[in-house]
Protein backbone atom coordinates (compact mmCIF):
# COMPACT_ATOMS: atom_id res chain seq x y z
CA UNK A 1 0.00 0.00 0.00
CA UNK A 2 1.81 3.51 -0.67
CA UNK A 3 2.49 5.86 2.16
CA UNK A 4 -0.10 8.40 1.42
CA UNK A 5 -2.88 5.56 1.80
CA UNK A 6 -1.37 4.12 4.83
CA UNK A 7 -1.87 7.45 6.71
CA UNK A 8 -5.60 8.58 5.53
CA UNK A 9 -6.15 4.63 6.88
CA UNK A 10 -4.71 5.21 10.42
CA UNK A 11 -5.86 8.87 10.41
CA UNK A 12 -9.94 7.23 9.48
CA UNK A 13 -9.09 4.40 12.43
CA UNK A 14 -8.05 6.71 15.22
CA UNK A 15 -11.25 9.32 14.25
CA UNK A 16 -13.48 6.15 14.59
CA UNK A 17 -11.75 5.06 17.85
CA UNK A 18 -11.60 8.57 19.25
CA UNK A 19 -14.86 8.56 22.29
CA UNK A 20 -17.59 11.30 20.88
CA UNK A 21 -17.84 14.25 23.40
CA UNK A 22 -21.94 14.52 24.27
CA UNK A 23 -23.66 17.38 23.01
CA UNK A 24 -24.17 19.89 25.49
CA UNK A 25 -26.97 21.89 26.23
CA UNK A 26 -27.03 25.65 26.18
CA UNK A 27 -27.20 25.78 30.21
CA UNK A 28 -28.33 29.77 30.28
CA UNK A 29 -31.43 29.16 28.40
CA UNK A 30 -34.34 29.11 30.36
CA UNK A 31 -36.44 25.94 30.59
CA UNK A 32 -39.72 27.25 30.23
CA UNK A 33 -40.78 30.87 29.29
CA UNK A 34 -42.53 33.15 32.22
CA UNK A 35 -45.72 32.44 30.47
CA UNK A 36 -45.79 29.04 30.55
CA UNK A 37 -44.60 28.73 33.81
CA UNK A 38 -47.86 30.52 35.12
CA UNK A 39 -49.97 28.93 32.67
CA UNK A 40 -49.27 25.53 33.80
CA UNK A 41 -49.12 26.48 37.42
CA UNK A 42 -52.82 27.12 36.57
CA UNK A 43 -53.35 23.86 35.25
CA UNK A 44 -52.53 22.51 39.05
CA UNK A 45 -54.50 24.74 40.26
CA UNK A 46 -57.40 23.84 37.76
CA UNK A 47 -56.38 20.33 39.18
CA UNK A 48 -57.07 21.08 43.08
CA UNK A 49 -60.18 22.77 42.33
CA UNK A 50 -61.53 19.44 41.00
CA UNK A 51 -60.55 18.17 43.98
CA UNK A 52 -61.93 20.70 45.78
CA UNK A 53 -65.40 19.76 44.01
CA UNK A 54 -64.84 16.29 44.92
CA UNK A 55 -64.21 16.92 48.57
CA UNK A 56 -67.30 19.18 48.68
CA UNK A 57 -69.75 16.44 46.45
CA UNK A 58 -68.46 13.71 48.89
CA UNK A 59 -67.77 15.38 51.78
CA UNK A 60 -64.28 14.27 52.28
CA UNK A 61 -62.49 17.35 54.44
CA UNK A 62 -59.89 15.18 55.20
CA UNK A 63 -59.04 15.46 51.76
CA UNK A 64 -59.87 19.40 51.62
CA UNK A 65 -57.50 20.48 53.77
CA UNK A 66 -53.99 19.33 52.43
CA UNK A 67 -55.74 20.47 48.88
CA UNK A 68 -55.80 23.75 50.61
CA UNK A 69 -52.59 23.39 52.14
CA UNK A 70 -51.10 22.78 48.32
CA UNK A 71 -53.05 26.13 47.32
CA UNK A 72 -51.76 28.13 50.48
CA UNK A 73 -48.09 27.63 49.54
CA UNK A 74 -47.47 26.76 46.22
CA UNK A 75 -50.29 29.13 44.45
CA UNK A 76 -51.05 31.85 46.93
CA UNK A 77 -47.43 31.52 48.70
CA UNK A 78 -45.19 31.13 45.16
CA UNK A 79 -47.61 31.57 42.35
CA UNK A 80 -49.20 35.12 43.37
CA UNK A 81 -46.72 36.16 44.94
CA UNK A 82 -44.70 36.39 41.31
CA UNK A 83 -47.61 38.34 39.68
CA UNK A 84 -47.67 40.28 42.52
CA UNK A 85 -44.06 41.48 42.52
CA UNK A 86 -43.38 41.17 38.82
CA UNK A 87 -46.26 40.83 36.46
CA UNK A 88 -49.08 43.50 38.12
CA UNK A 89 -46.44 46.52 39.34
CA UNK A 90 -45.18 46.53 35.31
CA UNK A 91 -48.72 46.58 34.15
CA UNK A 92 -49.70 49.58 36.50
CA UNK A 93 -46.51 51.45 35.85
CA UNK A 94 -46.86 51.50 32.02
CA UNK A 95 -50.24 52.27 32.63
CA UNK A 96 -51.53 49.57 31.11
CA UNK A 97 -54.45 47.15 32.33
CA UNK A 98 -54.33 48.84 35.72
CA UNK A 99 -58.39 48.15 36.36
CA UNK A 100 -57.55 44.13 35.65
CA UNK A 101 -54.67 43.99 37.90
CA UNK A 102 -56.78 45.86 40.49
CA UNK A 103 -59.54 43.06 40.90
CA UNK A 104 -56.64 40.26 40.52
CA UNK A 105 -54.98 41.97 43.71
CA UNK A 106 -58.60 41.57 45.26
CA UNK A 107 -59.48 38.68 44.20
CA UNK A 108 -56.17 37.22 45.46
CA UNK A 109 -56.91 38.56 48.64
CA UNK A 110 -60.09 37.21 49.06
CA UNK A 111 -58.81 33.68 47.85
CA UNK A 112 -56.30 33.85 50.57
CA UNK A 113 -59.32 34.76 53.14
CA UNK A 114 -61.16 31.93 52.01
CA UNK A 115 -57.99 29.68 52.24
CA UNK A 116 -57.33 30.25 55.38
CA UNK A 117 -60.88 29.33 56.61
CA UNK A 118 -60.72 25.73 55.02
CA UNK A 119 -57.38 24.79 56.76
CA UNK A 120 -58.61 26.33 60.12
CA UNK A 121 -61.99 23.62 59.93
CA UNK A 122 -64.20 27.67 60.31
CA UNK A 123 -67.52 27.60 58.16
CA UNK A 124 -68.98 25.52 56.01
CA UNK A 125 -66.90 23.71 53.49
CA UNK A 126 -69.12 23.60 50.47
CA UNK A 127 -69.52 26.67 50.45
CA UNK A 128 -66.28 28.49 51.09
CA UNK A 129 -65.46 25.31 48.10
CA UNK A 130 -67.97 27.00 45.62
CA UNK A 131 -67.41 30.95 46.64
CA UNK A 132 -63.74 29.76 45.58
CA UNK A 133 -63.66 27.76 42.36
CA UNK A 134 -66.26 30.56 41.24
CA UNK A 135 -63.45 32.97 41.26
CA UNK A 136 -60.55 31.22 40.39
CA UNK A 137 -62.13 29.69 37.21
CA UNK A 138 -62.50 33.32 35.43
CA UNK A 139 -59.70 34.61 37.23
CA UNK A 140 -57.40 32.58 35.86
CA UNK A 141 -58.74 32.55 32.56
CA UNK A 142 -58.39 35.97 32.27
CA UNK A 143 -54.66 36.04 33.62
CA UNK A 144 -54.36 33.29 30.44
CA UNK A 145 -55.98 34.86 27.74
CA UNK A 146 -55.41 38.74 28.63
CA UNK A 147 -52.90 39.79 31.07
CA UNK A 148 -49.64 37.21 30.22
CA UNK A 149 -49.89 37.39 26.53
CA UNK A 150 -49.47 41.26 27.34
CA UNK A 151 -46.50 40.58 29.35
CA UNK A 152 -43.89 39.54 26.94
CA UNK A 153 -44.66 42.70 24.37
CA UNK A 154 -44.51 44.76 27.52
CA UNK A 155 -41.64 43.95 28.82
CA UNK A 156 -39.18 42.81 25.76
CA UNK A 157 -37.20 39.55 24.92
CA UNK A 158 -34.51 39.87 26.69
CA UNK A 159 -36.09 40.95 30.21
CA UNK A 160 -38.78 37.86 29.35
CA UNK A 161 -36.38 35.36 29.12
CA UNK A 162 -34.17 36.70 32.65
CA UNK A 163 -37.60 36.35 34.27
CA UNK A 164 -38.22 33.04 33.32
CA UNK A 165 -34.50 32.16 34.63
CA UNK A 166 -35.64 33.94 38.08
CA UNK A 167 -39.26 32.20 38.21
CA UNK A 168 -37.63 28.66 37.84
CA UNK A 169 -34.60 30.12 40.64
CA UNK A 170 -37.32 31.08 43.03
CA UNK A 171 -39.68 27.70 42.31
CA UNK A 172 -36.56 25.78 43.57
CA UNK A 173 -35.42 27.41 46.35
CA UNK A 174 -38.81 27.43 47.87
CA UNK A 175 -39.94 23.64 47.05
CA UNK A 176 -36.20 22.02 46.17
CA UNK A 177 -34.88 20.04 43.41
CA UNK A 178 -38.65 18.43 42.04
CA UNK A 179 -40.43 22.20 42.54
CA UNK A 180 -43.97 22.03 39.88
CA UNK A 181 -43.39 18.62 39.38
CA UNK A 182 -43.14 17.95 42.88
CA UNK A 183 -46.88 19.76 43.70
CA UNK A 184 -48.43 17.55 40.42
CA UNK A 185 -47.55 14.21 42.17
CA UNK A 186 -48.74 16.17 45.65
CA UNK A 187 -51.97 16.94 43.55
CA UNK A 188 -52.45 13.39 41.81
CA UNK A 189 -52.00 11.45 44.87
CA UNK A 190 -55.23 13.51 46.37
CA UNK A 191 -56.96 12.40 43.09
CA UNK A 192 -56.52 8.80 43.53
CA UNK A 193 -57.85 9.17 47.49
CA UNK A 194 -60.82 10.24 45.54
CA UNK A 195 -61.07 8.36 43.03
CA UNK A 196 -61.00 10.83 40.51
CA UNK A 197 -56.99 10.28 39.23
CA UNK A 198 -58.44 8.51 35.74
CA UNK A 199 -58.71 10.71 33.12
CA UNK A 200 -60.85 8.53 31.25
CA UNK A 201 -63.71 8.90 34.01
CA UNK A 202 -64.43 12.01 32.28
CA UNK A 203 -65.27 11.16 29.09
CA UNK A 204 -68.83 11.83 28.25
């Protein structure tokens, strides 16, 4: 075999032989966007208020209160709290949607109210259950659907995507390493206590 061939052969067997360095991901960009880390912290939400219905149909407060132990500190205590400090003071500022981040501020002091009566055993279950999921179900819908596709425009690409860096920062250091995920399994483990975890169930 001539020289020149002898070399591109050894070159070709010591590329093949060579280990392959894993591709790594870009580490600074943020897993999930500020908007769809509120928008699926509504979806657990939307989740406990089911079970909040089935507590009240089958009058299991056993059940109720961790459900409203899960809203107390990972919605009112984490969730709110981030509109509150980022999302509602931008809004107001720019004068922008001022009136709908007005009744949002009420209506997540009310929730809170209305919280803290279901965890203390105080008044009547189904009913503080119904006053609730009657708020919550157009409140966050109009968070969804008005105020957070606002919030990108308002505030610009790059300050979006640093927020979305501090909302998953802030998620972990107040509920550790499994954070949202962590609350789901919290949330589907009260499903299957009442029998609701199946999916299926629902289909008409």
């Amino acid at each position: 075999m001539p020289p020149f061939l002898r070399r591109e052969v050894l070159l070709g067997a010591t590329l093949l032989a060579a280990p392959k360095k894993p591709v790594m991901m870009n580490a600074t960009q943020p897993e999930v966007s500020p908007a769809e880390d509120l928008m699926r912290e509504h979806g657990l939400l939307n989740r406990v208020l089911l079970v909040y219905e089935a507590c009240a149909e089958k009058n299991q407060t056993a059940v109720l209160v961790p459900a409203a132990k899960i809203i107390r500190d990972f919605i009112e205590g984490y969730h709110e709290k981030l509109e509150e400090e980022f999302l509602f003071p931008r809004f107001e500022k720019a004068g922008k949607l001022a009136d709908l981040t007005g009744t949002l501020r009420r209506q997540h002091s009310a929730g809170r109210e209305i919280t803290a009566q279901l965890i203390a055993g105080s008044g009547d279950p189904a009913q503080l259950v119904r006053k609730f999921v009657r708020m919550y179900r157009p409140h966050e819908a109009r968070e969804d659907t008005v105020l957070f596709p606002a919030f990108r425009e308002l505030v610009g690409e790059k300050e979006y995507d640093r927020l979305g860096d501090k909302f998953e920062d802030r998620e972990h250091q107040l509920f550790g390493e499994k954070g949202f995920e962590g609350k789901v399994e919290e949330v589907a483990q009260l499903e299957r206590q009442l029998g609701i975890y199946e999916l299926a169930q629902f289909t008409p």
